[in-house]
Protein backbone atom coordinates (compact mmCIF):
# COMPACT_ATOMS: atom_id res chain seq x y z
CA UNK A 1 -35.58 103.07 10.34
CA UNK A 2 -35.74 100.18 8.26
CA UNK A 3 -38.70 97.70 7.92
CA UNK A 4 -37.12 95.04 9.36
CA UNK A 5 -35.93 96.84 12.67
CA UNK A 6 -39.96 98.43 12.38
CA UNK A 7 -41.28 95.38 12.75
CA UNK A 8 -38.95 93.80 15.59
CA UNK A 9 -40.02 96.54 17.46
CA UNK A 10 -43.21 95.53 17.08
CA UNK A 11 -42.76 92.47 17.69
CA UNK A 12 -40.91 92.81 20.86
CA UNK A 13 -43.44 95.37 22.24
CA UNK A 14 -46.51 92.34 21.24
CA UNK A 15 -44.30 89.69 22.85
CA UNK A 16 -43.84 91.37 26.31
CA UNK A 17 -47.57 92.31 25.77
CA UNK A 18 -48.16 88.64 25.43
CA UNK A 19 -46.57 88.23 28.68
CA UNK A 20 -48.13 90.46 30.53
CA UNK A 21 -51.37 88.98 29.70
CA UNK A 22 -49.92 85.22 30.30
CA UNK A 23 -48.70 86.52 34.05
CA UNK A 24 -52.36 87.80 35.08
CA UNK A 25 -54.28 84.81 33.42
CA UNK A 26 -52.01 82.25 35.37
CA UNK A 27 -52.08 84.22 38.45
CA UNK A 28 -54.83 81.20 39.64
CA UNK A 29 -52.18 78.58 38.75
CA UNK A 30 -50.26 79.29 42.02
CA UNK A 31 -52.78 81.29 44.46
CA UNK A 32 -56.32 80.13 43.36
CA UNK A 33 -56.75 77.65 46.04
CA UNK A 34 -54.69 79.93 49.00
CA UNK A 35 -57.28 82.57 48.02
CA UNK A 36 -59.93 79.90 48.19
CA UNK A 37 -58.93 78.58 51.31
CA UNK A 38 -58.07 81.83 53.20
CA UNK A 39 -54.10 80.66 53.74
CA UNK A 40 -53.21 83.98 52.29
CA UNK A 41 -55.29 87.48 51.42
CA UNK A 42 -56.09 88.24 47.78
CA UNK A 43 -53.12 91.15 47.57
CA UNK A 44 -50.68 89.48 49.62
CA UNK A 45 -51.02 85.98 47.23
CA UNK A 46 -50.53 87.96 44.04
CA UNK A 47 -47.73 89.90 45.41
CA UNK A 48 -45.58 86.88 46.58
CA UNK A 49 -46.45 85.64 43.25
CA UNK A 50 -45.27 88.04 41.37
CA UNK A 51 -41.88 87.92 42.96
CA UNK A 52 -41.60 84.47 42.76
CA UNK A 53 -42.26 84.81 39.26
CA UNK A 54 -39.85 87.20 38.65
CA UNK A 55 -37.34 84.84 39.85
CA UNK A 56 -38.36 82.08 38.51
CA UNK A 57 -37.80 83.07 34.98
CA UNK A 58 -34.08 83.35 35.60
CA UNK A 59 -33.66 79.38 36.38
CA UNK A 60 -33.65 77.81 33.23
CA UNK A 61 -33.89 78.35 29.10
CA UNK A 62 -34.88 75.11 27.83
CA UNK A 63 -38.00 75.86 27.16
CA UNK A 64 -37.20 79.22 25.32
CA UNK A 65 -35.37 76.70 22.54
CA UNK A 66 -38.08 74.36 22.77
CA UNK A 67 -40.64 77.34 21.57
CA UNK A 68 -37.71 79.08 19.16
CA UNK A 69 -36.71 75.89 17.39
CA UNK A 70 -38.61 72.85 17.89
CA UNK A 71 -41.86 73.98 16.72
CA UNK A 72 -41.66 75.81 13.33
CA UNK A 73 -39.35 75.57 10.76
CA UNK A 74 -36.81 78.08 11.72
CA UNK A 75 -35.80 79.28 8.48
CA UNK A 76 -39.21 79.87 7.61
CA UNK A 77 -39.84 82.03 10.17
CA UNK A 78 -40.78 86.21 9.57
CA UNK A 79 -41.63 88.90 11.96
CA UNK A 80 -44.62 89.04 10.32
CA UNK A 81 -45.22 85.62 11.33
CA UNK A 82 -44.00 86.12 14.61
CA UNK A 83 -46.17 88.85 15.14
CA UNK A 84 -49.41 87.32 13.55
CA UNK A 85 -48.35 84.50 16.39
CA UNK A 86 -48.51 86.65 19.19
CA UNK A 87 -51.80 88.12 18.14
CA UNK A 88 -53.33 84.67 18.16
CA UNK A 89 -52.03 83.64 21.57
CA UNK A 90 -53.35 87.42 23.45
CA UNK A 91 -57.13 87.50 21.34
CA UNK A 92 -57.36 83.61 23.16
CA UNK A 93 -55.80 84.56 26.11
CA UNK A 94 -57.87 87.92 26.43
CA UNK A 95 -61.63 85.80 25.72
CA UNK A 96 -61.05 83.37 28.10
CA UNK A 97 -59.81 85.78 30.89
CA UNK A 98 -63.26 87.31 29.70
CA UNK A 99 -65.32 84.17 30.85
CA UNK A 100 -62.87 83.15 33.44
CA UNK A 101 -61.95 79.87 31.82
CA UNK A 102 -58.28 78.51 32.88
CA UNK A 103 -56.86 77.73 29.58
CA UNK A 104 -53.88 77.20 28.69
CA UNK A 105 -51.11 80.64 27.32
CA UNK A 106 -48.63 78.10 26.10
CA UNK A 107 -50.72 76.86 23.88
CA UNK A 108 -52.75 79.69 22.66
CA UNK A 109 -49.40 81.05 21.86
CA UNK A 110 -47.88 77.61 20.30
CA UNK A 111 -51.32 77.78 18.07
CA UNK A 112 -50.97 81.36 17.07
CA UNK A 113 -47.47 80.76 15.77
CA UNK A 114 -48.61 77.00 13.91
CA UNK A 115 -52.05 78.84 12.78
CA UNK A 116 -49.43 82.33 11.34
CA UNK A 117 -47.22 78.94 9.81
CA UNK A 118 -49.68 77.38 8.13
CA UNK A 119 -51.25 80.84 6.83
CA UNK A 120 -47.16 81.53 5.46
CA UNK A 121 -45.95 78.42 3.84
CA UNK A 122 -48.48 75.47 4.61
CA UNK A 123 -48.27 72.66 6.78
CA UNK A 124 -44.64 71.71 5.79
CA UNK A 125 -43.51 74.61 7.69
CA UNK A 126 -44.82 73.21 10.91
CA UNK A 127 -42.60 70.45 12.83
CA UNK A 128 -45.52 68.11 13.45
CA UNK A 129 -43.42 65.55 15.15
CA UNK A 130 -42.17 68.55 17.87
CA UNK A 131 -45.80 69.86 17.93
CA UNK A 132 -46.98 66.29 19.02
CA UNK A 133 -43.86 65.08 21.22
CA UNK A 134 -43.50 68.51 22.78
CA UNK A 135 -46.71 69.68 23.34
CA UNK A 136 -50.26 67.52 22.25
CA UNK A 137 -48.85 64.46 24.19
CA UNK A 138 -47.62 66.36 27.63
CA UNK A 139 -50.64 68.01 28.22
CA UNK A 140 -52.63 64.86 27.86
CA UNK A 141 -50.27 62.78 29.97
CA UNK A 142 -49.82 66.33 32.94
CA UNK A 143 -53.61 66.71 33.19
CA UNK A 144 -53.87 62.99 33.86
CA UNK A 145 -50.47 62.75 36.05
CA UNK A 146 -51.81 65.57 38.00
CA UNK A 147 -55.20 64.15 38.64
CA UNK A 148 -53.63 61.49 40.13
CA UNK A 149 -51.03 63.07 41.91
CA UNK A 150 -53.35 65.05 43.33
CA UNK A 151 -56.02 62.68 44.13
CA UNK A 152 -53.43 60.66 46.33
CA UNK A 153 -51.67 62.85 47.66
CA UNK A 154 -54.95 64.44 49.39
CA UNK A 155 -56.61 61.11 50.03
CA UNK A 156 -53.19 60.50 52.11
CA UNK A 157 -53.25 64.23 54.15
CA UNK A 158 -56.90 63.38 55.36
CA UNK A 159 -55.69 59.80 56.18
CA UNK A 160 -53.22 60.82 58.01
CA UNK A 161 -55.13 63.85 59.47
CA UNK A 162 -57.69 61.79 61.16
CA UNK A 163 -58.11 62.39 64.37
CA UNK A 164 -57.09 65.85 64.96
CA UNK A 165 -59.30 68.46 65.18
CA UNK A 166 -60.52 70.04 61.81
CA UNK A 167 -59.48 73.40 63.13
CA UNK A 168 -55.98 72.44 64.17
CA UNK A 169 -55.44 70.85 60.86
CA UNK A 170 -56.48 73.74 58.66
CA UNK A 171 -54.30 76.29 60.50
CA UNK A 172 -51.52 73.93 60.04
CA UNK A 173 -52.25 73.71 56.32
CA UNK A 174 -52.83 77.31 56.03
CA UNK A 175 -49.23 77.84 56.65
CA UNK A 176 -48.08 75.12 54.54
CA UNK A 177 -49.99 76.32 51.85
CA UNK A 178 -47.77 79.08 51.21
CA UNK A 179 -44.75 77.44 51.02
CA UNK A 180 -46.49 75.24 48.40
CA UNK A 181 -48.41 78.21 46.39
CA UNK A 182 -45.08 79.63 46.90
CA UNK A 183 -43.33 76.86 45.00
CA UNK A 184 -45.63 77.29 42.13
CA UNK A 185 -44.85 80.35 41.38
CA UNK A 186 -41.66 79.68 41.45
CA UNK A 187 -42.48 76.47 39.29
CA UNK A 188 -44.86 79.21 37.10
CA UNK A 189 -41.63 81.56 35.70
CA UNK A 190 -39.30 79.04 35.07
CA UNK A 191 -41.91 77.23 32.83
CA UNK A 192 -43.91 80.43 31.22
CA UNK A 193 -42.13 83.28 31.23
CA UNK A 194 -39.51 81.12 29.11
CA UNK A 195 -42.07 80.96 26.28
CA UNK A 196 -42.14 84.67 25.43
CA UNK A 197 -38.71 84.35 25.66
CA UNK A 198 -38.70 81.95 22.71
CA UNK A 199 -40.28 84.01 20.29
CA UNK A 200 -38.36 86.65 20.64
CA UNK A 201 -35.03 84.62 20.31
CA UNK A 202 -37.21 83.52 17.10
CA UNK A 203 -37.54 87.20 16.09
CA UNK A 204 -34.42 88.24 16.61
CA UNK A 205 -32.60 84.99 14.71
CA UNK A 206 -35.31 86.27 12.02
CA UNK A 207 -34.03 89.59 12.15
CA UNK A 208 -30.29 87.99 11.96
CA UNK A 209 -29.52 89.58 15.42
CA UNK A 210 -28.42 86.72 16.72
CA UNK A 211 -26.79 83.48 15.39
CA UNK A 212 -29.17 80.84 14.33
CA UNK A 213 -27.08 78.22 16.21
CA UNK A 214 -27.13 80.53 19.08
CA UNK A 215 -28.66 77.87 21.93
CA UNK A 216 -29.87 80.71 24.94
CA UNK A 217 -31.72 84.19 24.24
CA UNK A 218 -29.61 87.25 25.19
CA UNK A 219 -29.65 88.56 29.16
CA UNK A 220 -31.84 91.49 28.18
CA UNK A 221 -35.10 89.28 26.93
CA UNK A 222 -34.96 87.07 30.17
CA UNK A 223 -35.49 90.28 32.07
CA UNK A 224 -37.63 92.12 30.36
CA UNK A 225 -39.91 89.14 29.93
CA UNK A 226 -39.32 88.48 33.68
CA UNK A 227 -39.99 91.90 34.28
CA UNK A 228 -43.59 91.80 31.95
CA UNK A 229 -44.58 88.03 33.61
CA UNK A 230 -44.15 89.61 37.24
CA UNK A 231 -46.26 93.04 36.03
CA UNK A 232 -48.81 90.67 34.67
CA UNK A 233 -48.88 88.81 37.94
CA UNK A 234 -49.58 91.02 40.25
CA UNK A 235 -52.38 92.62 38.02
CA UNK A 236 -53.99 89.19 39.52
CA UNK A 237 -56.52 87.80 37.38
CA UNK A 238 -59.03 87.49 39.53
CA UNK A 239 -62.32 86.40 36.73
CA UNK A 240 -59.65 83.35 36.62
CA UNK A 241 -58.69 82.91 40.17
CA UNK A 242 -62.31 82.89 40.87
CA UNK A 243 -63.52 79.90 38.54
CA UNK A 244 -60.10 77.84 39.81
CA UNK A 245 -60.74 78.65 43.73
CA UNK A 246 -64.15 78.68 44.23
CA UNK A 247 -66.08 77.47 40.88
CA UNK A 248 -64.28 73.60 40.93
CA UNK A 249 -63.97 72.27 43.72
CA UNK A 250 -64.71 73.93 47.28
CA UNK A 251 -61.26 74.45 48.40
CA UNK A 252 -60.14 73.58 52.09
CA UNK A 253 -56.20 74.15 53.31
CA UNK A 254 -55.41 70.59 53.15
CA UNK A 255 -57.01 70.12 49.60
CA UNK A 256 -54.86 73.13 48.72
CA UNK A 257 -51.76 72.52 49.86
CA UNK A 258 -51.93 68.83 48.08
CA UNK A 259 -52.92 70.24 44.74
CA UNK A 260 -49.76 73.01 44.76
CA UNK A 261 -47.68 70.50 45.82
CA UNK A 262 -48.55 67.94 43.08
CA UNK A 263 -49.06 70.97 40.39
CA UNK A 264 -45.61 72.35 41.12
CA UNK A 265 -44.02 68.80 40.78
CA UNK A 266 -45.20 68.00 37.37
CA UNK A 267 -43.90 71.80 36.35
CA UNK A 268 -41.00 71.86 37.21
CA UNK A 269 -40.21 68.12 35.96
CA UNK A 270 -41.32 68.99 32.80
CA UNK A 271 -39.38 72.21 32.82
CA UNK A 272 -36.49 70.27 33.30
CA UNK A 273 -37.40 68.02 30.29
CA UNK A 274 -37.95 71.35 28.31
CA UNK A 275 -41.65 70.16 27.43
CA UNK A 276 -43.95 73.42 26.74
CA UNK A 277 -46.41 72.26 29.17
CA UNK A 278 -49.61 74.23 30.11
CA UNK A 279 -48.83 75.07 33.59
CA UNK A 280 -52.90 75.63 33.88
CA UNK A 281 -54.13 72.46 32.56
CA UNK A 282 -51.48 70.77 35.32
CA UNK A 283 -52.90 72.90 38.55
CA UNK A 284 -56.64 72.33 36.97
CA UNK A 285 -55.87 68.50 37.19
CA UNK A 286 -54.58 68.50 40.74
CA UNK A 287 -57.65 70.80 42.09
CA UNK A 288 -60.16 68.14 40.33
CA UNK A 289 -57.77 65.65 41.78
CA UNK A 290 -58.34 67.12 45.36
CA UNK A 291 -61.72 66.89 44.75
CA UNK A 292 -61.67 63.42 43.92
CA UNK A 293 -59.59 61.89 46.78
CA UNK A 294 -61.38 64.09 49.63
CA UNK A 295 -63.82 61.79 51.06
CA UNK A 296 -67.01 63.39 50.65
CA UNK A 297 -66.03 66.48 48.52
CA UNK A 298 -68.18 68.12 45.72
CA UNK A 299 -66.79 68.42 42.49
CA UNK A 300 -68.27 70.60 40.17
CA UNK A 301 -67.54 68.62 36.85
CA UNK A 302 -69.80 70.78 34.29
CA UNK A 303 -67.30 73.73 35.40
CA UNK A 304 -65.02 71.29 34.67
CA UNK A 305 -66.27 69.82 31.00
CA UNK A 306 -66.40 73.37 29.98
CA UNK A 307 -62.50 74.42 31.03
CA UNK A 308 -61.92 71.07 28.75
CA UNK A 309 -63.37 71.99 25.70
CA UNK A 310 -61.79 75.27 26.02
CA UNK A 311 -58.40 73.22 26.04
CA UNK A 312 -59.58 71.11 23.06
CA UNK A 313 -60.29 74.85 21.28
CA UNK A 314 -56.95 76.26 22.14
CA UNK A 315 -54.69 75.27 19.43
CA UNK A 316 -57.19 75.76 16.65
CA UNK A 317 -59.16 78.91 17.41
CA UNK A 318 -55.50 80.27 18.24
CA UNK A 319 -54.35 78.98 15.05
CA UNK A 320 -57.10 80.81 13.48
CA UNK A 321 -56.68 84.16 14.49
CA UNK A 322 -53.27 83.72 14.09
CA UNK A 323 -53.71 83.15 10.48
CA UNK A 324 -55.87 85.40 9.91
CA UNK A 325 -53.77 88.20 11.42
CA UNK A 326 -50.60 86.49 9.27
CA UNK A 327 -53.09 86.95 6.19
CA UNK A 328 -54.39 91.04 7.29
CA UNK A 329 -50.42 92.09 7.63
CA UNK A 330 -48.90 89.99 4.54
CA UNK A 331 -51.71 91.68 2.19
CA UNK A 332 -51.32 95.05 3.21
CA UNK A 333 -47.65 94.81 3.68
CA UNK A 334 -45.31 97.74 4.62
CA UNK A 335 -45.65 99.60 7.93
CA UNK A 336 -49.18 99.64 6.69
CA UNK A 337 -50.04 96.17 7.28
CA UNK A 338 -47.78 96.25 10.47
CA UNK A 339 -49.72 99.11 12.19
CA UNK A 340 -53.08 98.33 10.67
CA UNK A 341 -52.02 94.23 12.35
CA UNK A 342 -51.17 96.22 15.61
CA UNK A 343 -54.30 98.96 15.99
CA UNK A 344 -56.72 95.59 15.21
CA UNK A 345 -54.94 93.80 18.43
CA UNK A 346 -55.42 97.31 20.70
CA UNK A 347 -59.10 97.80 19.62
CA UNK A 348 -60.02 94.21 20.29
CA UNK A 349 -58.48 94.07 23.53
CA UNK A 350 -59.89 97.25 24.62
CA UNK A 351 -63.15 96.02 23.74
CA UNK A 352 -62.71 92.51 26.05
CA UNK A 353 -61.83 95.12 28.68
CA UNK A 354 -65.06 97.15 28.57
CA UNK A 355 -66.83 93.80 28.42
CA UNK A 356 -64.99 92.41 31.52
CA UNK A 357 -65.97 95.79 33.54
CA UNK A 358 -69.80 95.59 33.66
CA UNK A 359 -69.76 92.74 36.24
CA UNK A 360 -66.39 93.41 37.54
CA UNK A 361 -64.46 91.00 39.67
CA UNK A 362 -61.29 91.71 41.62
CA UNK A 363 -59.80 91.39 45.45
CA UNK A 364 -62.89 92.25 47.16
CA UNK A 365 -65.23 89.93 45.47
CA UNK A 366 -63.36 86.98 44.45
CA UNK A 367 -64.24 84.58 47.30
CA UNK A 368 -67.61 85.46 47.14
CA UNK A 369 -69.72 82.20 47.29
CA UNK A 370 -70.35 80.47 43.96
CA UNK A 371 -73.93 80.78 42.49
CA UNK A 372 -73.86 78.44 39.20
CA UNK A 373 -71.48 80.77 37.30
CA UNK A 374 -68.81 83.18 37.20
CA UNK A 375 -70.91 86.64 37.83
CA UNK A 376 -73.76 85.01 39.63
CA UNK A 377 -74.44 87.06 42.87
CA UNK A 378 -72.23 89.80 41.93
CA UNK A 379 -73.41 92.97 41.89
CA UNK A 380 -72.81 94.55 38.46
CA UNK A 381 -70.48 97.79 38.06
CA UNK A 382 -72.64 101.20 38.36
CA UNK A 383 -71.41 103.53 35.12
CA UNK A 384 -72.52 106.38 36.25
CA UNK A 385 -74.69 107.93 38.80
CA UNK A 386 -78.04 106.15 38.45
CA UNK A 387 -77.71 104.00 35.56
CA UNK A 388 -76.45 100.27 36.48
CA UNK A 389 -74.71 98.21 34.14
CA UNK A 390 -76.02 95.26 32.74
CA UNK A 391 -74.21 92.07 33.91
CA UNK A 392 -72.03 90.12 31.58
CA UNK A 393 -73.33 86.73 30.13
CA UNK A 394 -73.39 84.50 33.13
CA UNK A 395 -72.26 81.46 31.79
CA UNK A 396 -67.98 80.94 31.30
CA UNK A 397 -68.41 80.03 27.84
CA UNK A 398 -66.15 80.78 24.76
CA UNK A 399 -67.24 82.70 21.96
CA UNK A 400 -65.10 82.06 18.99
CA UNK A 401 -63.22 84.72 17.68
């Protein structure tokens, strides 16, 4: 076995890893707020998820040639690169799953690859003007859109509501809610799963298995990344799904039902327009949105400042790690650098895992009432007979990597 071939494996394996991760941290994206509301039970929201995931990723490839091509300079590109890329968008992915902060997988994966760029070649490697048009000025422009699409569109249900019996209308909106969570699901593959599918197009037009005018990924990588989005999915992250349903905004069915309709209209618009947006930061707008145009709701808006400078951390601490992966690999070289690169990713992730369990949060607990903070109230996970873990840090914060 060659190198080369070595390290698209490797690659490949990361990428789908990648994927995996990106399906259970945007589980909340589509069932956060049916959770929240009760419109559907923990298991059967991330199972119809999942599926609709699954499916999803077979509607459209824009976005895979988006990632592959309008990023990065494409002749620049290494599966070394690639790889230190991938390792930049899971670390970012895995820490803020860890203090159950909705962030954004696009671009903690965008930032790994730009961070692994820069680390290469230097800036000039990077497509700034693609970076900017395709990615920094969408997810300004969604988060805002959504707010306000979201804000109306629930200040019109309760207008239009008024008069009927708050029971009658909740039941009602419990059933629409899952054709709308339903939709965003759907909306959910055909934006993400696309993105894994990019950089591995990337790798392989690296690797010179495919052409480099070649305009859609072969019909083995859109199902085995639809494949790893729907595993990932019904995994459920539920640290995630917890800040989203219950730490925001106090979710009723008609609130819900407005935000997935709003969230799932921006998504797939932009999916259309094959802009890499951050299918999180759009259903985080329309939930604070639904907040804001329910007369009398409670917003939580320090949960809120923090999931914001999260976003304004993305690209850079992404970047970062990406780098320094790119820099870890290129210096050791070989399959040494390669499997040195690959054991660093394992052991870290394995170690936000063990973290995660000593306040653990999953279908049982996740509607639990909010307390201040993500494990507030919870009881903590006992080890072993007798001895009682200590509960997690309390507070969703990011610690830099």
């Amino acid at each position: 076995m060659t190198l080369q071939l070595f390290l698209l494996i490797i690659v490949v394996i990361t990428a789908l890893a990648f994927d995996f991760t990106n399906g259970f941290h945007d589980t909340a994206n589509a069932m956060a707020t049916s959770i929240a509301s009760g419109a559907l039970s923990p298991r059967s929201a991330v199972t119809l998820s999942a599926a609709l995931n699954l499916l999803g990723a077979f509607l459209s490839t824009t976005i895979a040639a988006t990632i592959a091509k309008d990023l990065v300079n494409g002749h620049l590109v290494t599966l070394e690169l690639v790889f230190a890329g991938l390792v930049g968008g899971i670390v970012w992915n895995l820490l803020t799953w860890l203090g159950g902060i909705p962030s954004s997988s696009s671009h903690a994966l965008i930032g790994g690859v730009v961070g692994a760029m820069i680390a290469a070649v230097g800036g000039h490697g990077v497509i700034w003007s693609g970076l900017v048009s395709k990615v920094i000025v969408p997810a300004g422009v969604s988060v805002l859109t959504a707010i306000l699409i979201g804000g109306i569109g629930t200040w019109l249900v309760y207008r239009f509501s008024r008069g009927i019996p708050e029971k009658r209308t909740e039941q009602g909106f419990r059933r629409g809610q899952i054709g709308s969570s339903a939709l965003v699901s759907l909306a959910h593959g055909t934006n993400d799963a696309q993105k894994t599918m990019g950089i591995i197009f990337m790798a392989l037009i690296s690797y010179g298995a495919v052409s480099k005018t070649a305009t859609l990924p072969p019909l083995w990588v859109i199902v085995c990344c639809a494949l790893a989005m729907a595993a990932g999915t019904y995994a459920g992250g539920w640290r995630i799904i917890r800040t989203l349903g219950k730490g925001l905004v106090e979710i009723k069915p008609p609130q819900g039902m407005a935000a997935e309709s709003s969230s799932a209209a921006v998504i797939l618009l932009s999916a259309h327009f094959g802009y890499a947006l951050s299918t999180t930061q759009v259903v985080t707008g329309s939930v604070l949105g639904s907040g804001v145009g329910k007369p009398g709701a409670q917003v939580r808006w320090g949960v809120g400042g923090r999931m914001a400078t999260a976003w304004l951390f993305t690209l850079p601490l992404a970047g970062l790690v990406g780098a320094l992966t790119y820099v870890v690999v290129h210096t050791l070289g070989g399959y040494l650098g390669a499997l040195i690169g690959f054991a660093l990713l394992v052991a870290t992730s394995l170690a936000i895992w063990l973290q995660s369990r000593t306040t653990r949060i999953d279908h049982t607990n996740v509607n639990a009432d909010w307390e201040g903070s993500l494990t507030a109230g919870l009881e903590p996970t006992v080890t072993a007979p007798g001895i009682t873990a200590q509960p997690a840090d309390e507070s969703p914060t990011i610690a830099a990597p």
